[in-house]
Protein backbone atom coordinates (compact mmCIF):
# COMPACT_ATOMS: atom_id res chain seq x y z
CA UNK A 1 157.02 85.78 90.54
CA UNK A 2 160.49 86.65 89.93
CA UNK A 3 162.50 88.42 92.56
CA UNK A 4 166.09 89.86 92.50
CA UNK A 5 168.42 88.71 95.08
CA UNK A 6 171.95 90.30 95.76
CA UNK A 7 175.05 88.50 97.16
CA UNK A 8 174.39 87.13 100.80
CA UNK A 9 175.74 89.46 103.54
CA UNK A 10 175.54 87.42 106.72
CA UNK A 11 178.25 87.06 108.86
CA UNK A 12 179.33 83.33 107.90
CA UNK A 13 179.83 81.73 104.57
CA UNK A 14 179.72 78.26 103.32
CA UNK A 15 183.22 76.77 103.07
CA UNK A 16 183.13 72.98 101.89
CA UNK A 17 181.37 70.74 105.68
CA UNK A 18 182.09 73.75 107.81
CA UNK A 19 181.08 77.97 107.76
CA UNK A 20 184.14 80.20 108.26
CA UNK A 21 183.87 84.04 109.69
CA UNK A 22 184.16 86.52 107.33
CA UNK A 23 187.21 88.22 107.60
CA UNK A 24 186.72 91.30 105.20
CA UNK A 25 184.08 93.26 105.46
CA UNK A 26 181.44 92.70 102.75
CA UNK A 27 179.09 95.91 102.81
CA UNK A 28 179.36 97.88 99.47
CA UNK A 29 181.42 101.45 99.60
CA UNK A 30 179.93 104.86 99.23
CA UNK A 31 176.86 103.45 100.82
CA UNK A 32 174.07 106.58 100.86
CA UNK A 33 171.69 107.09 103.25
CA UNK A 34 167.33 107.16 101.48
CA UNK A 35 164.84 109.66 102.71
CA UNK A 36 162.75 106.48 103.28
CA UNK A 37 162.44 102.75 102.13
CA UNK A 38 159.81 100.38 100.63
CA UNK A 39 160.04 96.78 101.64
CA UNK A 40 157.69 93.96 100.48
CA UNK A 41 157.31 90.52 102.80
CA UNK A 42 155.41 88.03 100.47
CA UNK A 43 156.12 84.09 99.88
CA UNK A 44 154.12 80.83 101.35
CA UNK A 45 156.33 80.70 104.58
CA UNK A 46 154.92 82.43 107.92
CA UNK A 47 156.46 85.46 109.36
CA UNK A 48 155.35 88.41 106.58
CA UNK A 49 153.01 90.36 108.86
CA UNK A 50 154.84 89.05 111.99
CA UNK A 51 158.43 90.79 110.05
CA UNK A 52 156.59 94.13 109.01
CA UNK A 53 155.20 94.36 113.03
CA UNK A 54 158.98 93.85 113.97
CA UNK A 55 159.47 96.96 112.09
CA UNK A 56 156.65 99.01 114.02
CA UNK A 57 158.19 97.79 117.10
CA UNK A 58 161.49 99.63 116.01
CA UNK A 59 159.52 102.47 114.68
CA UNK A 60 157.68 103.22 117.55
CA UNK A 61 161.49 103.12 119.74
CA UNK A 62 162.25 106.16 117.34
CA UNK A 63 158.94 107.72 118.15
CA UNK A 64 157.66 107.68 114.75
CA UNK A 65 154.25 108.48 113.91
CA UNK A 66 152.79 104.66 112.34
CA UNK A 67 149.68 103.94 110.16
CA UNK A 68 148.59 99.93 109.77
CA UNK A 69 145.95 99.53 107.34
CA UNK A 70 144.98 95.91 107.36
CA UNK A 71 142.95 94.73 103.76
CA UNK A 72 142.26 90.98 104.99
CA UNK A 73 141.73 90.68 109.19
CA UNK A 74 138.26 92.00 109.79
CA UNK A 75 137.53 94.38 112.69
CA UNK A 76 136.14 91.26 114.47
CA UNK A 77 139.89 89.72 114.64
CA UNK A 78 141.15 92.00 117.88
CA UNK A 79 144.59 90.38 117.21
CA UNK A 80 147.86 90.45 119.64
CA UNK A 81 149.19 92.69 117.49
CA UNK A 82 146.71 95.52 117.02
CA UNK A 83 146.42 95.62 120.74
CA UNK A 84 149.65 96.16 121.85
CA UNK A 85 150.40 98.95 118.81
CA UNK A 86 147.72 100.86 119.23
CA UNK A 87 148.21 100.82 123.56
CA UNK A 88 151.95 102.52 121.41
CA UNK A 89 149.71 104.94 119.99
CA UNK A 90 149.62 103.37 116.09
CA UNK A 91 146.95 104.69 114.02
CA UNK A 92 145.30 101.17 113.00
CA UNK A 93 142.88 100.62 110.60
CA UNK A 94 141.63 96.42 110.11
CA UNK A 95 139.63 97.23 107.07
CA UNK A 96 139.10 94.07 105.26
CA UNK A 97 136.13 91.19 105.41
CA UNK A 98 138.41 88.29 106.66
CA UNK A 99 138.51 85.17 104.69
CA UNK A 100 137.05 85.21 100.95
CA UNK A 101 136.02 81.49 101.51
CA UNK A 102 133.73 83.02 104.41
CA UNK A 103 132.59 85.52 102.58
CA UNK A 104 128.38 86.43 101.76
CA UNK A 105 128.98 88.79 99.42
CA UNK A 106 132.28 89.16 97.84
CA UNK A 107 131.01 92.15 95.68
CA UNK A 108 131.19 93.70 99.36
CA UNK A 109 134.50 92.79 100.30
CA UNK A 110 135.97 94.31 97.19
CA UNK A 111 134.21 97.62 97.85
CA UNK A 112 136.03 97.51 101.16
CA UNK A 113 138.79 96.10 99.63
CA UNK A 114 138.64 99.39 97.49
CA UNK A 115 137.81 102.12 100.33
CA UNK A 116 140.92 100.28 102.14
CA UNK A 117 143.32 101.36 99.32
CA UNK A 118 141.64 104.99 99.64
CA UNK A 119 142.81 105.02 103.15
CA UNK A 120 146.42 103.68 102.34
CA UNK A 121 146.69 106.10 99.76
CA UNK A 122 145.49 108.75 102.13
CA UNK A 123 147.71 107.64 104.74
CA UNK A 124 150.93 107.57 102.44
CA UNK A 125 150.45 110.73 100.72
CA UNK A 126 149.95 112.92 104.01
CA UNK A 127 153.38 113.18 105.32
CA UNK A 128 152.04 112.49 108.47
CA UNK A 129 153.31 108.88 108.78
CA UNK A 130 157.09 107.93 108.86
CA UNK A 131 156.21 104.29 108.55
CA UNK A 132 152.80 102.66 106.79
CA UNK A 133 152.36 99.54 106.60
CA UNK A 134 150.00 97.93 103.99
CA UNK A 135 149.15 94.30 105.49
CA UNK A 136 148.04 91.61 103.12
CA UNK A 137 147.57 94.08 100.09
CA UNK A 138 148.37 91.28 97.66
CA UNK A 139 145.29 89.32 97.90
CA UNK A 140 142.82 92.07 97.02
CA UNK A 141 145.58 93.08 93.88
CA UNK A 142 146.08 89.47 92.72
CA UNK A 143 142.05 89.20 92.81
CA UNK A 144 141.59 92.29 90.61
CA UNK A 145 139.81 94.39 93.09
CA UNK A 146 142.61 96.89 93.20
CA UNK A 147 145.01 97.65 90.45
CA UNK A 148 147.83 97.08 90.63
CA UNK A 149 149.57 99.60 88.87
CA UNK A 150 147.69 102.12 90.88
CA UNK A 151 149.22 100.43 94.34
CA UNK A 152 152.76 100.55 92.64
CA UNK A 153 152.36 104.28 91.74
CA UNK A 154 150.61 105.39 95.10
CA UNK A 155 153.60 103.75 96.77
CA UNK A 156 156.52 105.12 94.70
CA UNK A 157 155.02 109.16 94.78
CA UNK A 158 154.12 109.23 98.54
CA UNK A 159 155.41 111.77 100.94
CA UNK A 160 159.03 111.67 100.69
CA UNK A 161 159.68 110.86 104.47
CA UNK A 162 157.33 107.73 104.47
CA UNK A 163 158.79 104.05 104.64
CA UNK A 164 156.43 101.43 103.77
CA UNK A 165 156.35 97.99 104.34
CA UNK A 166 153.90 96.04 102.02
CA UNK A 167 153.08 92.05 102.71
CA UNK A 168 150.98 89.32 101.50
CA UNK A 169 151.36 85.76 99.48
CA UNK A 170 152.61 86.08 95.57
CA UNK A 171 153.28 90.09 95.34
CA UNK A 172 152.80 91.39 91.67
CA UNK A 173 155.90 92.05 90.69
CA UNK A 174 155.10 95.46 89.79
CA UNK A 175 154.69 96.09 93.63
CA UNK A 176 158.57 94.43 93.68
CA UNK A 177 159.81 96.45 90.92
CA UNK A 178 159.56 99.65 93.10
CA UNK A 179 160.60 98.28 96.75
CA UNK A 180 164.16 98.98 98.03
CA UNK A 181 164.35 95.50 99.82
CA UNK A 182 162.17 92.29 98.78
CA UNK A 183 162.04 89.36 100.94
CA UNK A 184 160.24 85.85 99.95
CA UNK A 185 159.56 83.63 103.41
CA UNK A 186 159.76 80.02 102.29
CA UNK A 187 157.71 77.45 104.13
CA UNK A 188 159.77 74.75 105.38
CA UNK A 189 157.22 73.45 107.79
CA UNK A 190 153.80 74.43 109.23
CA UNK A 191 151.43 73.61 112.33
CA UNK A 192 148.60 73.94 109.94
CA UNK A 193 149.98 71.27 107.53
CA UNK A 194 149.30 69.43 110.50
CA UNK A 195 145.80 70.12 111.42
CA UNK A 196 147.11 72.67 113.87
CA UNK A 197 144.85 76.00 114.19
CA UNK A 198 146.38 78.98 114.82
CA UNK A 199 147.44 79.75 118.12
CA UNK A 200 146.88 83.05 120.27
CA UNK A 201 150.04 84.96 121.17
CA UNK A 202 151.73 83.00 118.41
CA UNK A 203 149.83 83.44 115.23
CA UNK A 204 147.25 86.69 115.88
C-alpha cells in the first residue's frame, strides 16, 4: 500500500535532543475552501473507526444529517457507538456478518457484503447526507466481494455536499487515490497482543 504524505504541520518540530515552537506559520497560501471531503482511516494500529466516530461527533454539533453503514459488525454487536449516534439521530445501518472466521456460509456474507455497498451507494448519491461514513469497507474490497473500482467511483461522483469518511485495514489504493486526506494508524502496542479481549466503553 503506498500512501502520500505531505510535510508535517504540527505545532513543534524536531530540532537536534529538543522540539522548538514554530515561529512562522506553516499552512500553505491561497488555501480554498471543498464542497466536501473524502478521508480514508486504514493501517494495523487501533483508532480507524474510533477517528471516523470523532468526526460524527463534530458532525452532529453542526447539525448535519449522518449515514453509518457498517460492512463488518453484525446487527448482534449493539456497540457504544451505535447507541449513542443514533440517541443523536444518525441514520445507522450494521449490515455485515461479523467475523469471516465465524462465519457458516461466507457465500452469505458476501451477498450482504454486496446489498451493504447498495445502501452506501444509495446513501452517498442522495444528497441527503452531509457526512457518510463507510466502516470497515476494506475487508469486503480486499476479499473480492465488492469491486473496488466501483467503491472508488461511487465515492468520487456522489452528491456534491457529501463528506465521507471510509476505514478499514490495508485500503486499495484506488480507494486512496481519490480521498482528500489519508491517514495510516500504526500499531505501536496492543491489549490483544496480550491476550486482552476487547473491552466495553473502550473498544465497542
Amino acid at each position: 500500500m503506498t500512501i502520500e504524505t505531505t510535510e508535517n504541520t504540527d505545532s513543534f518540530e524536531s530540532s537536534g535532543d529538543h522540539e522548538e515552537p514554530r515561529t512562522e506559520d506553516p499552512r500553505p497560501d491561497k488555501l480554498r475552501r471543498a464542497n466536501s471531503l473524502v478521508l480514508v482511516n486504514t493501517g494495523h494500529g487501533k483508532g480507524k473507526s474510533s477517528a471516523a466516530f470523532g468526526v460524527v461527533m463534530r458532525g452532529v454539533a453542526r447539525e448535519w444529517p449522518i449515514a453509518v453503514v457498517q460492512f463488518l459488525k453484525s446487527g448482534n454487536w449493539h456497540t457504544g457507538e451505535e447507541k449513542v449516534a443514533k440517541q443523536l439521530g444518525v441514520d445507522w445501518w450494521t449490515l455485515g456478518e461479523g467475523f469471516s472466521w465465524d462465519s457458516d456460509d461466507l457465500t452469505e456474507d458476501e451477498a450482504v457484503a454486496q446489498a451493504a455497498f447498495a445502501k452506501a451507494q444509495e446513501v452517498m448519491a442522495s444528497g441527503d447526507y452531509k457526512l457518510v461514513v463507510l466502516d470497515e469497507i476494506s475487508y469486503p474490497m480486499n476479499w473480492g466481494w465488492i469491486d473496488t473500482s466501483v467503491v472508488a467511483s461511487s465515492v468520487a461522483e456522489r452528491s456534491e455536499k457529501t463528506n465521507v469518511v471510509l476505514t478499514g485495514r490495508d485500503m486499495p489504493q484506488a480507494i486512496i487515490d481519490v480521498a482528500d486526506t489519508a491517514t495510516e494508524m500504526t500499531n505501536i502496542k496492543h491489549a490483544y497482543e496480550q491476550g486482552i479481549r476487547a473491552k466495553r466503553g473502550i473498544d465497542f
